[in-house]
C-alpha atoms as a PDB file:
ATOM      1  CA  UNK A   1      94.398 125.922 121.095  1.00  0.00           C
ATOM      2  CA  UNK A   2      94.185 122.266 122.787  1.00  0.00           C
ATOM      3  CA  UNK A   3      92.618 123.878 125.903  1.00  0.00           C
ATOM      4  CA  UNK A   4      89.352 123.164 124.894  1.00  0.00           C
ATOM      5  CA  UNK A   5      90.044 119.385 123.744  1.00  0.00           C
ATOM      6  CA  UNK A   6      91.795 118.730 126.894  1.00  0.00           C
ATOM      7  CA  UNK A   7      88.650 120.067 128.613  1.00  0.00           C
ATOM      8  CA  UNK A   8      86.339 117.541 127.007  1.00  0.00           C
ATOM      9  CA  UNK A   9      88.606 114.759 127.396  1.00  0.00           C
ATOM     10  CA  UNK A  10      88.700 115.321 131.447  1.00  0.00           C
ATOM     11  CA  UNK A  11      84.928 115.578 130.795  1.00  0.00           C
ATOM     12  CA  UNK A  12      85.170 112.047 129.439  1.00  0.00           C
ATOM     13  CA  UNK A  13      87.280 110.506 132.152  1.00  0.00           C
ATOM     14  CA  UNK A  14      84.032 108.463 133.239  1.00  0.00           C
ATOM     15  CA  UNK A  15      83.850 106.782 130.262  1.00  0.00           C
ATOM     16  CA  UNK A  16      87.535 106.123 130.251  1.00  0.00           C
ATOM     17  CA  UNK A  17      86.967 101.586 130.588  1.00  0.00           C
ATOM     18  CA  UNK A  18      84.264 102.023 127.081  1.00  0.00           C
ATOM     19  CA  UNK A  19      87.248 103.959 125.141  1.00  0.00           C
ATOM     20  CA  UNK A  20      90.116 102.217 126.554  1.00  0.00           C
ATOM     21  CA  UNK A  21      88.283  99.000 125.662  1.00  0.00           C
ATOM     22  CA  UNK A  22      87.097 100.385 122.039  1.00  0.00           C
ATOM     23  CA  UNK A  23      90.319 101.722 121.071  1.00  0.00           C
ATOM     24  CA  UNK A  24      91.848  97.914 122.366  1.00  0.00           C
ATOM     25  CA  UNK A  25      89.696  96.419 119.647  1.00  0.00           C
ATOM     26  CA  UNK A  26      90.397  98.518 117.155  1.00  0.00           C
ATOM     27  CA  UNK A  27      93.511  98.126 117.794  1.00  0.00           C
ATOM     28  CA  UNK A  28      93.181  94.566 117.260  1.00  0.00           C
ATOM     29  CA  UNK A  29      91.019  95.118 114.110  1.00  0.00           C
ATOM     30  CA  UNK A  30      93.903  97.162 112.571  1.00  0.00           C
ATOM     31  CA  UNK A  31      96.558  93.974 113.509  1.00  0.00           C
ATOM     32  CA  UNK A  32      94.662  91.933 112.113  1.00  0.00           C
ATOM     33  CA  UNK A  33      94.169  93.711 108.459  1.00  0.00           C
ATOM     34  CA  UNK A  34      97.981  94.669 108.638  1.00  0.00           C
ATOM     35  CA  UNK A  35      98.587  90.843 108.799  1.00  0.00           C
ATOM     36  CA  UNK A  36      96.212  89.984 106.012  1.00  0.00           C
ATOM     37  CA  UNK A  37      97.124  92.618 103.542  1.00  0.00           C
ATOM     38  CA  UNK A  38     100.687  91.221 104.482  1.00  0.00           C
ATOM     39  CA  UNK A  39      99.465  87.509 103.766  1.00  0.00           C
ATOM     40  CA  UNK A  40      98.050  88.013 100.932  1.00  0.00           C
ATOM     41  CA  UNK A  41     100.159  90.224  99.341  1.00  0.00           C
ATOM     42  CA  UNK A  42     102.944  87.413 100.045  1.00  0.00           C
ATOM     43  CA  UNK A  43     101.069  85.119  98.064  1.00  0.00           C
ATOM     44  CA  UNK A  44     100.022  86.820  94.984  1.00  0.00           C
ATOM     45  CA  UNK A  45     103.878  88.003  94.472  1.00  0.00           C
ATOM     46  CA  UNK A  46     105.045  84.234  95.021  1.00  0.00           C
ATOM     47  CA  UNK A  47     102.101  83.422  92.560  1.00  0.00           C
ATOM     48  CA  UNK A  48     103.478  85.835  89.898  1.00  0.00           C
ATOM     49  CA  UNK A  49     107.180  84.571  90.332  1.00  0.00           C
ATOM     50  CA  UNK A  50     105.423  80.996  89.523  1.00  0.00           C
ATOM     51  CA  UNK A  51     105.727  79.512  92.914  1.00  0.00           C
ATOM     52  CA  UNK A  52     103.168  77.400  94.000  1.00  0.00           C
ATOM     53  CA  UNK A  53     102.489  77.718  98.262  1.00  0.00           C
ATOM     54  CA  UNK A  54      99.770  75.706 100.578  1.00  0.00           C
ATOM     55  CA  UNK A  55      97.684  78.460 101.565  1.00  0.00           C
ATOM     56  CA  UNK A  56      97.032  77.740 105.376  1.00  0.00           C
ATOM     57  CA  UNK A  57      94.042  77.788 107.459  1.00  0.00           C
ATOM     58  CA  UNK A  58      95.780  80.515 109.560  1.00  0.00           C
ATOM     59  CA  UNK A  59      95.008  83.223 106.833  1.00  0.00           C
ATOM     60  CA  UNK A  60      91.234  81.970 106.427  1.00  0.00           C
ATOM     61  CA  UNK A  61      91.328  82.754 110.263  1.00  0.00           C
ATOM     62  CA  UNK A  62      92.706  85.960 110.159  1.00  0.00           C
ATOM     63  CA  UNK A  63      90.301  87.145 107.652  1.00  0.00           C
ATOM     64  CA  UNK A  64      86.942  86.308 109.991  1.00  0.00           C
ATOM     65  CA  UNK A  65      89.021  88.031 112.848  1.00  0.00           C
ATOM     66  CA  UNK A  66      88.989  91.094 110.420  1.00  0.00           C
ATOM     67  CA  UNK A  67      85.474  90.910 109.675  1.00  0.00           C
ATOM     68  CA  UNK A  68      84.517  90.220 113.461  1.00  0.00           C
ATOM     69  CA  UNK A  69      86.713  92.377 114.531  1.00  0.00           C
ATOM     70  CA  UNK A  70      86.158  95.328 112.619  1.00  0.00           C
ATOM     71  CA  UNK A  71      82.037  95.143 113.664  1.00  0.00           C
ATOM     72  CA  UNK A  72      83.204  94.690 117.389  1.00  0.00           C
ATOM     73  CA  UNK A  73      85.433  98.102 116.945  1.00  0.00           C
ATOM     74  CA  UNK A  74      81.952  99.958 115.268  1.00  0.00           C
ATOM     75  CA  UNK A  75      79.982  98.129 118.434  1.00  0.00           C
ATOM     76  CA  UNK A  76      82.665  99.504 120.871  1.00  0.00           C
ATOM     77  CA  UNK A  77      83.552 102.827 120.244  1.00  0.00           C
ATOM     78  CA  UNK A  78      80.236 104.257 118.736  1.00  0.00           C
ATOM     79  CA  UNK A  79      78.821 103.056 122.052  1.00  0.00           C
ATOM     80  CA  UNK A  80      81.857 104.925 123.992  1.00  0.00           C
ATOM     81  CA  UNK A  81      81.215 107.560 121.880  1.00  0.00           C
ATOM     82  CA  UNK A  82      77.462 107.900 122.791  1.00  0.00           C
ATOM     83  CA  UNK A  83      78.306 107.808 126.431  1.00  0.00           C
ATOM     84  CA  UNK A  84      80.759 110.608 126.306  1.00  0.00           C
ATOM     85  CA  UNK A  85      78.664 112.447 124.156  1.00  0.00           C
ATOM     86  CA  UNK A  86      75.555 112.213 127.277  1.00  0.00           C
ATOM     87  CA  UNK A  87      78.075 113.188 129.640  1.00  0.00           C
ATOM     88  CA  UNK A  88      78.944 116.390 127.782  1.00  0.00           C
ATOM     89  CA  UNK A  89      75.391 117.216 126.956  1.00  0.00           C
ATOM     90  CA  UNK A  90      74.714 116.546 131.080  1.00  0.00           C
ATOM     91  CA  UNK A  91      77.519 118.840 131.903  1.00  0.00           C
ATOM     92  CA  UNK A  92      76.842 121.423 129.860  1.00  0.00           C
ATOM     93  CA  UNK A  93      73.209 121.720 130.591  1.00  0.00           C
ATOM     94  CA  UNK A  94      74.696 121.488 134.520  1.00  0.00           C
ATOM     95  CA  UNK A  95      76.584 124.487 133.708  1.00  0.00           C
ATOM     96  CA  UNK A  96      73.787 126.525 131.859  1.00  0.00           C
ATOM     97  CA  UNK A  97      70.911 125.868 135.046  1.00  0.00           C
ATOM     98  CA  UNK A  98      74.055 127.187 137.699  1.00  0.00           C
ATOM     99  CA  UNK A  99      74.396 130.228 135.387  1.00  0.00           C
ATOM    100  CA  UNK A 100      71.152 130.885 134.650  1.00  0.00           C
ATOM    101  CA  UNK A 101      70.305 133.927 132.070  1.00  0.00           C
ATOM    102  CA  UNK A 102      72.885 136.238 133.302  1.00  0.00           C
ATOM    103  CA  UNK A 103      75.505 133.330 132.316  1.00  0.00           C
ATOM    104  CA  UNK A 104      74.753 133.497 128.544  1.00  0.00           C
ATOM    105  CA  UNK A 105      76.523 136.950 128.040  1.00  0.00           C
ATOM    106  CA  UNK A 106      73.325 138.337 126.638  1.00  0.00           C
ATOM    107  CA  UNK A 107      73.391 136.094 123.249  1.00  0.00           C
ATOM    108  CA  UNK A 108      70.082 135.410 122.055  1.00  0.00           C
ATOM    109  CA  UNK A 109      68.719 131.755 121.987  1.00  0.00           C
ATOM    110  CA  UNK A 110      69.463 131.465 118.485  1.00  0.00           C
ATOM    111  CA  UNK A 111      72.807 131.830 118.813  1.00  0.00           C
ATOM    112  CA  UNK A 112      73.055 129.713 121.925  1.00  0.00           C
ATOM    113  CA  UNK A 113      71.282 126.668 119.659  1.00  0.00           C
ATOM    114  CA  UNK A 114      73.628 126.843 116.604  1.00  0.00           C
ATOM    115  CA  UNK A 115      76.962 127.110 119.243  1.00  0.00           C
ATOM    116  CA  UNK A 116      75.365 124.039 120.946  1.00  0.00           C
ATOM    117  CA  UNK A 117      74.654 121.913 118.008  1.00  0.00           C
ATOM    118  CA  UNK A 118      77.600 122.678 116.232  1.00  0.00           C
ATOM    119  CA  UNK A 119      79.981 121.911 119.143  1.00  0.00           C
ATOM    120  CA  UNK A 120      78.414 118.960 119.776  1.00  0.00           C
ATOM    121  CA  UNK A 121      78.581 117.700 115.972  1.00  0.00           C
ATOM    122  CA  UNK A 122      81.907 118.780 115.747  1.00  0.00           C
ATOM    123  CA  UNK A 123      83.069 116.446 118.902  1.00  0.00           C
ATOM    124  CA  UNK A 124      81.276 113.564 117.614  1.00  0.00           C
ATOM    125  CA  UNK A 125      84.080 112.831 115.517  1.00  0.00           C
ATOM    126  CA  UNK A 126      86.898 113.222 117.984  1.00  0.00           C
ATOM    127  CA  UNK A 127      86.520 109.669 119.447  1.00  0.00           C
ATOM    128  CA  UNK A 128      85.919 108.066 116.021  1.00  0.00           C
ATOM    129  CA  UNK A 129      88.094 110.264 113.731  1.00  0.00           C
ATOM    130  CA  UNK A 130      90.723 111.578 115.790  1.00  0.00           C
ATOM    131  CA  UNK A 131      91.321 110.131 119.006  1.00  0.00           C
ATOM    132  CA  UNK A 132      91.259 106.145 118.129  1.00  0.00           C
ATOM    133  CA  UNK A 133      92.834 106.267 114.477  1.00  0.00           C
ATOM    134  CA  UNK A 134      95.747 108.208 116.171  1.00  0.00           C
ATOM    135  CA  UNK A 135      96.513 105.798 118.728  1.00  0.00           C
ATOM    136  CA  UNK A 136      96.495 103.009 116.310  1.00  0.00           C
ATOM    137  CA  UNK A 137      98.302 104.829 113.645  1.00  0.00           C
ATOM    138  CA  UNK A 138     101.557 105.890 116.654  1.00  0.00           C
ATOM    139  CA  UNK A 139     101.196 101.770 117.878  1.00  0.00           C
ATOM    140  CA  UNK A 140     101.619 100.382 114.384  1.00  0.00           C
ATOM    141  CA  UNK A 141     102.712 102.356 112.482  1.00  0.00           C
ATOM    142  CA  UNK A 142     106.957 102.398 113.974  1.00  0.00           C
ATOM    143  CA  UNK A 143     106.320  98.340 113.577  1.00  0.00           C
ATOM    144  CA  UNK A 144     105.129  98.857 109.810  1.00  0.00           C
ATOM    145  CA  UNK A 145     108.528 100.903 109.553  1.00  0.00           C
ATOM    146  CA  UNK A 146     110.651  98.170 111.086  1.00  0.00           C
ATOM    147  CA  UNK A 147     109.419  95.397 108.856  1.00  0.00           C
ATOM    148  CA  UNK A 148     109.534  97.452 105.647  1.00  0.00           C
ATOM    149  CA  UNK A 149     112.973  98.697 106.889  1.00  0.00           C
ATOM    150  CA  UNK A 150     113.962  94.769 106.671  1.00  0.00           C
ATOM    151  CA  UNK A 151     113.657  94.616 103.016  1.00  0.00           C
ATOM    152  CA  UNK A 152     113.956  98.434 101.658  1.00  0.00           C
ATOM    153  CA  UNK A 153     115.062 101.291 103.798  1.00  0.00           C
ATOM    154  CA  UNK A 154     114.029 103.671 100.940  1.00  0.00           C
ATOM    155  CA  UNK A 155     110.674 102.577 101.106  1.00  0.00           C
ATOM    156  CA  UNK A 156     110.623 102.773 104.746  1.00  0.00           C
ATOM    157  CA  UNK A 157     111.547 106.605 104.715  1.00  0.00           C
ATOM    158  CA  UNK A 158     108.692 107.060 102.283  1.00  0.00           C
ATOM    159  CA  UNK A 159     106.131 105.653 104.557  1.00  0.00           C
ATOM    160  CA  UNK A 160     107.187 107.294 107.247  1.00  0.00           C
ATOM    161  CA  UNK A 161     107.055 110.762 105.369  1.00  0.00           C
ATOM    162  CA  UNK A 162     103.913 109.782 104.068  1.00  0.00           C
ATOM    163  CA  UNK A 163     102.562 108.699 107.399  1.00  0.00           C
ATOM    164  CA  UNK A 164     103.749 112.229 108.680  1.00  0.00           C
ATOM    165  CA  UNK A 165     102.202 114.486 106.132  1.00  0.00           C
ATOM    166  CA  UNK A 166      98.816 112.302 106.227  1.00  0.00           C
ATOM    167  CA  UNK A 167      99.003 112.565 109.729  1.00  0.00           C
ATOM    168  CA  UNK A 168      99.851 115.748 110.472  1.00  0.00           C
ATOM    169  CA  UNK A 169     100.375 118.311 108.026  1.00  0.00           C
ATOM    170  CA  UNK A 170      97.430 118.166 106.142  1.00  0.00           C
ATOM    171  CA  UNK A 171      95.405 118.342 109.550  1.00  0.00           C
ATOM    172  CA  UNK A 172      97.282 121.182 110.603  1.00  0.00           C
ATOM    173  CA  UNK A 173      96.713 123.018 107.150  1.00  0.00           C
ATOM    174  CA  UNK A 174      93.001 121.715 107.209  1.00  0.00           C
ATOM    175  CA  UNK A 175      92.426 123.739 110.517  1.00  0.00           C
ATOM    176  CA  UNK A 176      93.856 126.763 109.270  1.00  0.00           C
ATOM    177  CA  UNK A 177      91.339 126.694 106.007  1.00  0.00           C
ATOM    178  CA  UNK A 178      88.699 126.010 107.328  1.00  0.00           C
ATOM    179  CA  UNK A 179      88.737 128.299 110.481  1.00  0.00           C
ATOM    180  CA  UNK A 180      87.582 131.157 109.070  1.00  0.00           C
ATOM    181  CA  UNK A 181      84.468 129.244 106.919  1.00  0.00           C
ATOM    182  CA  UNK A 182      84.017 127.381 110.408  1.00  0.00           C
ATOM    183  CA  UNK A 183      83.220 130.649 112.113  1.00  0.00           C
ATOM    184  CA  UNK A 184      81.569 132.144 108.991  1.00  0.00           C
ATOM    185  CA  UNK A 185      79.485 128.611 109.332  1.00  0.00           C
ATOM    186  CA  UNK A 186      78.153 129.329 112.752  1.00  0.00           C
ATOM    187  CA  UNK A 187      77.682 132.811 112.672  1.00  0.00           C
ATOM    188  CA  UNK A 188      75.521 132.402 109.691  1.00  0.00           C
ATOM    189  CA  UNK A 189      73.571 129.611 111.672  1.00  0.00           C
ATOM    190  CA  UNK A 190      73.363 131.483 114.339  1.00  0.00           C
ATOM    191  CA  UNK A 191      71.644 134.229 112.429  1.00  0.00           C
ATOM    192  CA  UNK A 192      69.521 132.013 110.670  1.00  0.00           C
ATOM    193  CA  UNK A 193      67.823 130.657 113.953  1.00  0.00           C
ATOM    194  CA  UNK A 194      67.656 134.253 115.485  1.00  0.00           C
ATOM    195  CA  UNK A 195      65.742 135.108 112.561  1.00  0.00           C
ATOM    196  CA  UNK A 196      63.314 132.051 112.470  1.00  0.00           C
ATOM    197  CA  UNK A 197      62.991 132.365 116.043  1.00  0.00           C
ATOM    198  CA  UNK A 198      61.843 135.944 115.499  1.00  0.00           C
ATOM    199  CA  UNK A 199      59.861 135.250 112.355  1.00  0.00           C
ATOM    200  CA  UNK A 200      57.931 132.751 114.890  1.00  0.00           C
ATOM    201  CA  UNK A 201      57.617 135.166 118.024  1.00  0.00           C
ATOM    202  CA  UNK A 202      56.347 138.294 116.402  1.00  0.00           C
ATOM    203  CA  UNK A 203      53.808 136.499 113.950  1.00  0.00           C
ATOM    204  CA  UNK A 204      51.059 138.220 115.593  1.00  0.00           C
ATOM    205  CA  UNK A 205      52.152 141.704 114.479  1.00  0.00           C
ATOM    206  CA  UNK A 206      53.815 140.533 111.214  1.00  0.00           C
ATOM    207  CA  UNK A 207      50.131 139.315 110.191  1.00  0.00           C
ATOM    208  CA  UNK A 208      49.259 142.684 111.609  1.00  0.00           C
ATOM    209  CA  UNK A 209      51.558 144.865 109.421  1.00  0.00           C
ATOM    210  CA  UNK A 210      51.550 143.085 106.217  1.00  0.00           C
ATOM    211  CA  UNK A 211      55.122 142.186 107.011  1.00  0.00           C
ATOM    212  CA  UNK A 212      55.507 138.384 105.415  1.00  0.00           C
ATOM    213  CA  UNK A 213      57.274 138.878 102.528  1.00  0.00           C
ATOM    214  CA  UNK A 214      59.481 140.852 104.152  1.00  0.00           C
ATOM    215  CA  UNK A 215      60.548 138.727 107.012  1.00  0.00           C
ATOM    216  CA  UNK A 216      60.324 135.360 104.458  1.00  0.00           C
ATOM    217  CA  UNK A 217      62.625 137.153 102.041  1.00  0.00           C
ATOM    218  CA  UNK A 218      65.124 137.711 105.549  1.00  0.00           C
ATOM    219  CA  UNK A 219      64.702 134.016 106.253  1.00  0.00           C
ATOM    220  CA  UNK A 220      65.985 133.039 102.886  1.00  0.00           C
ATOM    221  CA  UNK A 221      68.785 135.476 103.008  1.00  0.00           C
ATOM    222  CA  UNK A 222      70.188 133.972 106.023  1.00  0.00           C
ATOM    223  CA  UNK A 223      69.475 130.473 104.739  1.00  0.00           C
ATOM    224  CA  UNK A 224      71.425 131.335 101.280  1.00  0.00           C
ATOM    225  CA  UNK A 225      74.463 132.346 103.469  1.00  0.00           C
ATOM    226  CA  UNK A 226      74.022 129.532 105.881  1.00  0.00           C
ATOM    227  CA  UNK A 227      74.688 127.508 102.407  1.00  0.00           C
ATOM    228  CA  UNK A 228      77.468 129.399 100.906  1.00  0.00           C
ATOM    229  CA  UNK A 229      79.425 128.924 104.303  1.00  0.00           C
ATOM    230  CA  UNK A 230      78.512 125.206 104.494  1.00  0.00           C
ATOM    231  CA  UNK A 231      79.679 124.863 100.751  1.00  0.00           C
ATOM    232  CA  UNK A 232      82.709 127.072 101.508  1.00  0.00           C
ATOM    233  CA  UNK A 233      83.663 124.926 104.161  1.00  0.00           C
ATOM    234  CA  UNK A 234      82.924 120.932 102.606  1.00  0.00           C
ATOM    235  CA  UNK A 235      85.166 122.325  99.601  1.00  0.00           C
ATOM    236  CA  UNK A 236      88.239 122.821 102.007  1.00  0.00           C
ATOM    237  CA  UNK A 237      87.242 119.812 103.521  1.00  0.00           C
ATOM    238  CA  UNK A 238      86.887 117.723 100.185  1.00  0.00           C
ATOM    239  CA  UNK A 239      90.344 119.205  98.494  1.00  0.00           C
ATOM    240  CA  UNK A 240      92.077 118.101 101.843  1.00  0.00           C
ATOM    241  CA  UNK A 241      90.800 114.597 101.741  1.00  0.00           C
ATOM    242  CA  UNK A 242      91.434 114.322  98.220  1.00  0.00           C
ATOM    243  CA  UNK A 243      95.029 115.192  98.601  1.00  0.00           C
ATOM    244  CA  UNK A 244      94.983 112.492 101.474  1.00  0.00           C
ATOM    245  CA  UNK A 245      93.554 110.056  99.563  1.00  0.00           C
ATOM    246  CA  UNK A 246      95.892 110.189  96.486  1.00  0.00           C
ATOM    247  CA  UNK A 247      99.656 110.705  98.907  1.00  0.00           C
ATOM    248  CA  UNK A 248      98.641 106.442  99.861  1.00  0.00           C
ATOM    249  CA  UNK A 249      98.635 105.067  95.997  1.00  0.00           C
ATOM    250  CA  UNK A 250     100.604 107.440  95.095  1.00  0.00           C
ATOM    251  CA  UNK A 251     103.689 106.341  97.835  1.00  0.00           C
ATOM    252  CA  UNK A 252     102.193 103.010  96.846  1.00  0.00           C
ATOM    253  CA  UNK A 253     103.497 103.747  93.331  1.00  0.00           C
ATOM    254  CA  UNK A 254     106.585 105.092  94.091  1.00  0.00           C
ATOM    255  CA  UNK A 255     107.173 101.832  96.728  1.00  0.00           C
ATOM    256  CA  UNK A 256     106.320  99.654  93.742  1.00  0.00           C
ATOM    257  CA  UNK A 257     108.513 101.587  91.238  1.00  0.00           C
ATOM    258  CA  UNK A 258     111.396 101.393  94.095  1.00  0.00           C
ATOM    259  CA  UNK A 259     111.360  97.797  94.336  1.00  0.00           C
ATOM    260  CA  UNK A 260     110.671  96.993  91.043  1.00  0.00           C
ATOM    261  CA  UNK A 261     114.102  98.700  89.868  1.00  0.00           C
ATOM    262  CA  UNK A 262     115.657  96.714  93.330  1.00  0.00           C
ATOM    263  CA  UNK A 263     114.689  93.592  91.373  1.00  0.00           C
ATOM    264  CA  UNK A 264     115.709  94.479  88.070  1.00  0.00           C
ATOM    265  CA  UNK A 265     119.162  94.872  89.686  1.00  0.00           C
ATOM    266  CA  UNK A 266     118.941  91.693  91.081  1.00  0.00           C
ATOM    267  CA  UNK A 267     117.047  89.707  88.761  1.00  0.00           C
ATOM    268  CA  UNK A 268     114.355  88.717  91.150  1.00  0.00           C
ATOM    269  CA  UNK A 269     116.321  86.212  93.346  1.00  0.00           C
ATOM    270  CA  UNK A 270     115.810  87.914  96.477  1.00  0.00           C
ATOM    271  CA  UNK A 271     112.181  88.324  96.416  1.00  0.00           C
ATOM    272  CA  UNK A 272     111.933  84.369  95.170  1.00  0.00           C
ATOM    273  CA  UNK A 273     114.327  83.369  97.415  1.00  0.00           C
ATOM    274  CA  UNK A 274     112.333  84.880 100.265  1.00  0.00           C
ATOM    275  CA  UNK A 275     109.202  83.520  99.178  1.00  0.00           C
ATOM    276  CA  UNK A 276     110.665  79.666  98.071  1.00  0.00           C
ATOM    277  CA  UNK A 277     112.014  80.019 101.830  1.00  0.00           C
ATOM    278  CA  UNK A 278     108.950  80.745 103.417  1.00  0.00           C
ATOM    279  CA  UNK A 279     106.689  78.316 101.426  1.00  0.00           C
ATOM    280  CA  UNK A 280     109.463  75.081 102.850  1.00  0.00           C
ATOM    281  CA  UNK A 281     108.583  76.612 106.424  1.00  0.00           C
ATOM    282  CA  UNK A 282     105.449  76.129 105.937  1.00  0.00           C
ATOM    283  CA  UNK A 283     105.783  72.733 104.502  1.00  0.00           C
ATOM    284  CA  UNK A 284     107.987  71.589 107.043  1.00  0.00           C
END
C-alpha cells in the first residue's frame, strides 16, 4: 500500500535541501505559535484571577516571528513542492517516451489523461498536507505532552488520544471510504475524456450521420457521473474533516471541564500561585 509513496519520495530525493529546509521552517512556525498560544493564554487566566503582569516585549516578538514565519513556511515548501512536482512530471514523461505505445497496455488516451492528472493532483498535497504537518505534529507534539503532563496528567492522556485519532484513525478510515468513490472518480473521468476525445475525432462522420444529439447526450451522461463520483467522494471527505474539526474543541472542552473541577477542589491557589510566581520572575 506505501509502495507507491515510497516510490515518489525516492523520486524526490533531488529536492531533498528545498523540503528539509521547508519542513525546518515550519517547524519553526509551529514553535513559535505553540509559544504564543502558551503566552497568551498565561495572561488572560492571570487576568481573570485579577492579577495584574508586565506584558514583555518578548511576546510582541514572538508574534511577528509567527507572522514571518508562517509566510516563509508557504514561500518554502510550496516552492519544494513545485520542484518535486517537475521532477515527477520529467520522470514520468521519461518513462512514457522509453515505452513508447506498446508501454500503455492498450488504454486509450483518455484514460491515460485522467490517470495522469489525477495522480498528479492527488500528490500535490503529500508535501503540504501529509508529509510536513506529520513531522511537526511527531516533533512537538511528545513536548506538548510533557508540559501538559506538568500540571494535569488527565489532560495529557486526552491530548495524546486526541492527537492519535486526529492523526491516524480518521486517515486510516478516510482511505478506506473514499477508495472505492476514488476509483469510481477516475474511471468516470476517464470515460468522460474517451468520449470527448471521440466526440472530437469522428466529427466528420457524426455531421455525416446526423449523429449529434446522440453523441452530446453520451457526453453529458459521462459528465453527470463524473459529478456524482466527485460529490460522492467530497462528502466522505467533508464528514471526515468535520469529525476532525470538532475532536480539538471538543478535547478542548473536556481539558477545560477537567481543570476547572481541579480548581474547584483547590480553590484556585495553584493556578494563582503559578501565575503570581511567574509575574515576580518577570519583575525581578
Amino acid at each position: 500500500m506505501l509502495a507507491p509513496l515510497l516510490r515518489v519520495i525516492l523520486i524526490w530525493r533531488r529536492q531533498a535541501p528545498a523540503i528539509v529546509f521547508g519542513a525546518l521552517v515550519a517547524l519553526a512556525s509551529l514553535a513559535a505559535g505553540i509559544a504564543l498560544m502558551a503566552a497568551a493564554g498565561h495572561y488572560i487566566a492571570a487576568a481573570a484571577l485579577g492579577i495584574t503582569l508586565a506584558v514583555p516585549v518578548a511576546l510582541e516578538v514572538t508574534g511577528v516571528a509567527r507572522v514571518v514565519l508562517r509566510y516563509l513556511e508557504r514561500l518554502t515548501t510550496h516552492d519544494a513542492t513545485f520542484r518535486a512536482l517537475a521532477a515527477l512530471r520529467l520522470w514520468f514523461y521519461r518513462g512514457l517516451a522509453r515505452s513508447a505505445a506498446g508501454g500503455l497496455g492498450f488504454r486509450r488516451s483518455g484514460d491515460v489523461l485522467a490517470r495522469l492528472v489525477n495522480d498528479i493532483e492527488a500528490l500535490d498535497g503529500v508535501l503540504l498536507r501529509l508529509l510536513i504537518p506529520l513531522l511537526g505534529a511527531a516533533m512537538l507534539v511528545p513536548v506538548l505532552l510533557v508540559a501538559v503532563a506538568r500540571d494535569d496528567e488527565t489532560a495529557a492522556a486526552l491530548v495524546l488520544v486526541l492527537f492519535a485519532v486526529v492523526a491516524f484513525v480518521m486517515p486510516w478510515r478516510a482511505m478506506l471510504a473514499a477508495r472505492a468513490a476514488a476509483a469510481d472518480e477516475t474511471e468516470a473521468g476517464g470515460a468522460l475524456r474517451v468520449s470527448v476525445l471521440d466526440t472530437l475525432t469522428g466529427l466528420r462522420e457524426i455531421k455525416v450521420y446526423e449523429a449529434e444529439g446522440r453523441m452530446l447526450a453520451g457526453v453529458q451522461w459521462q459528465e453527470s457521473r463524473l459529478f456524482r463520483a466527485e460529490r460522492d467522494l467530497a462528502a466522505r471527505g467533508g464528514a471526515l474533516q468535520g469529525l476532525a474539526f470538532l475532536a480539538t474543541p471538543g478535547g478542548t472542552a473536556c481539558g477545560a471541564a477537567d481543570s476547572w473541577r481541579e480548581s474547584g477542589r483547590g480553590g484556585g491557589g495553584g493556578v494563582r500561585r503559578r501565575c503570581r510566581l511567574r509575574g515576580s520572575g518577570r519583575h525581578a
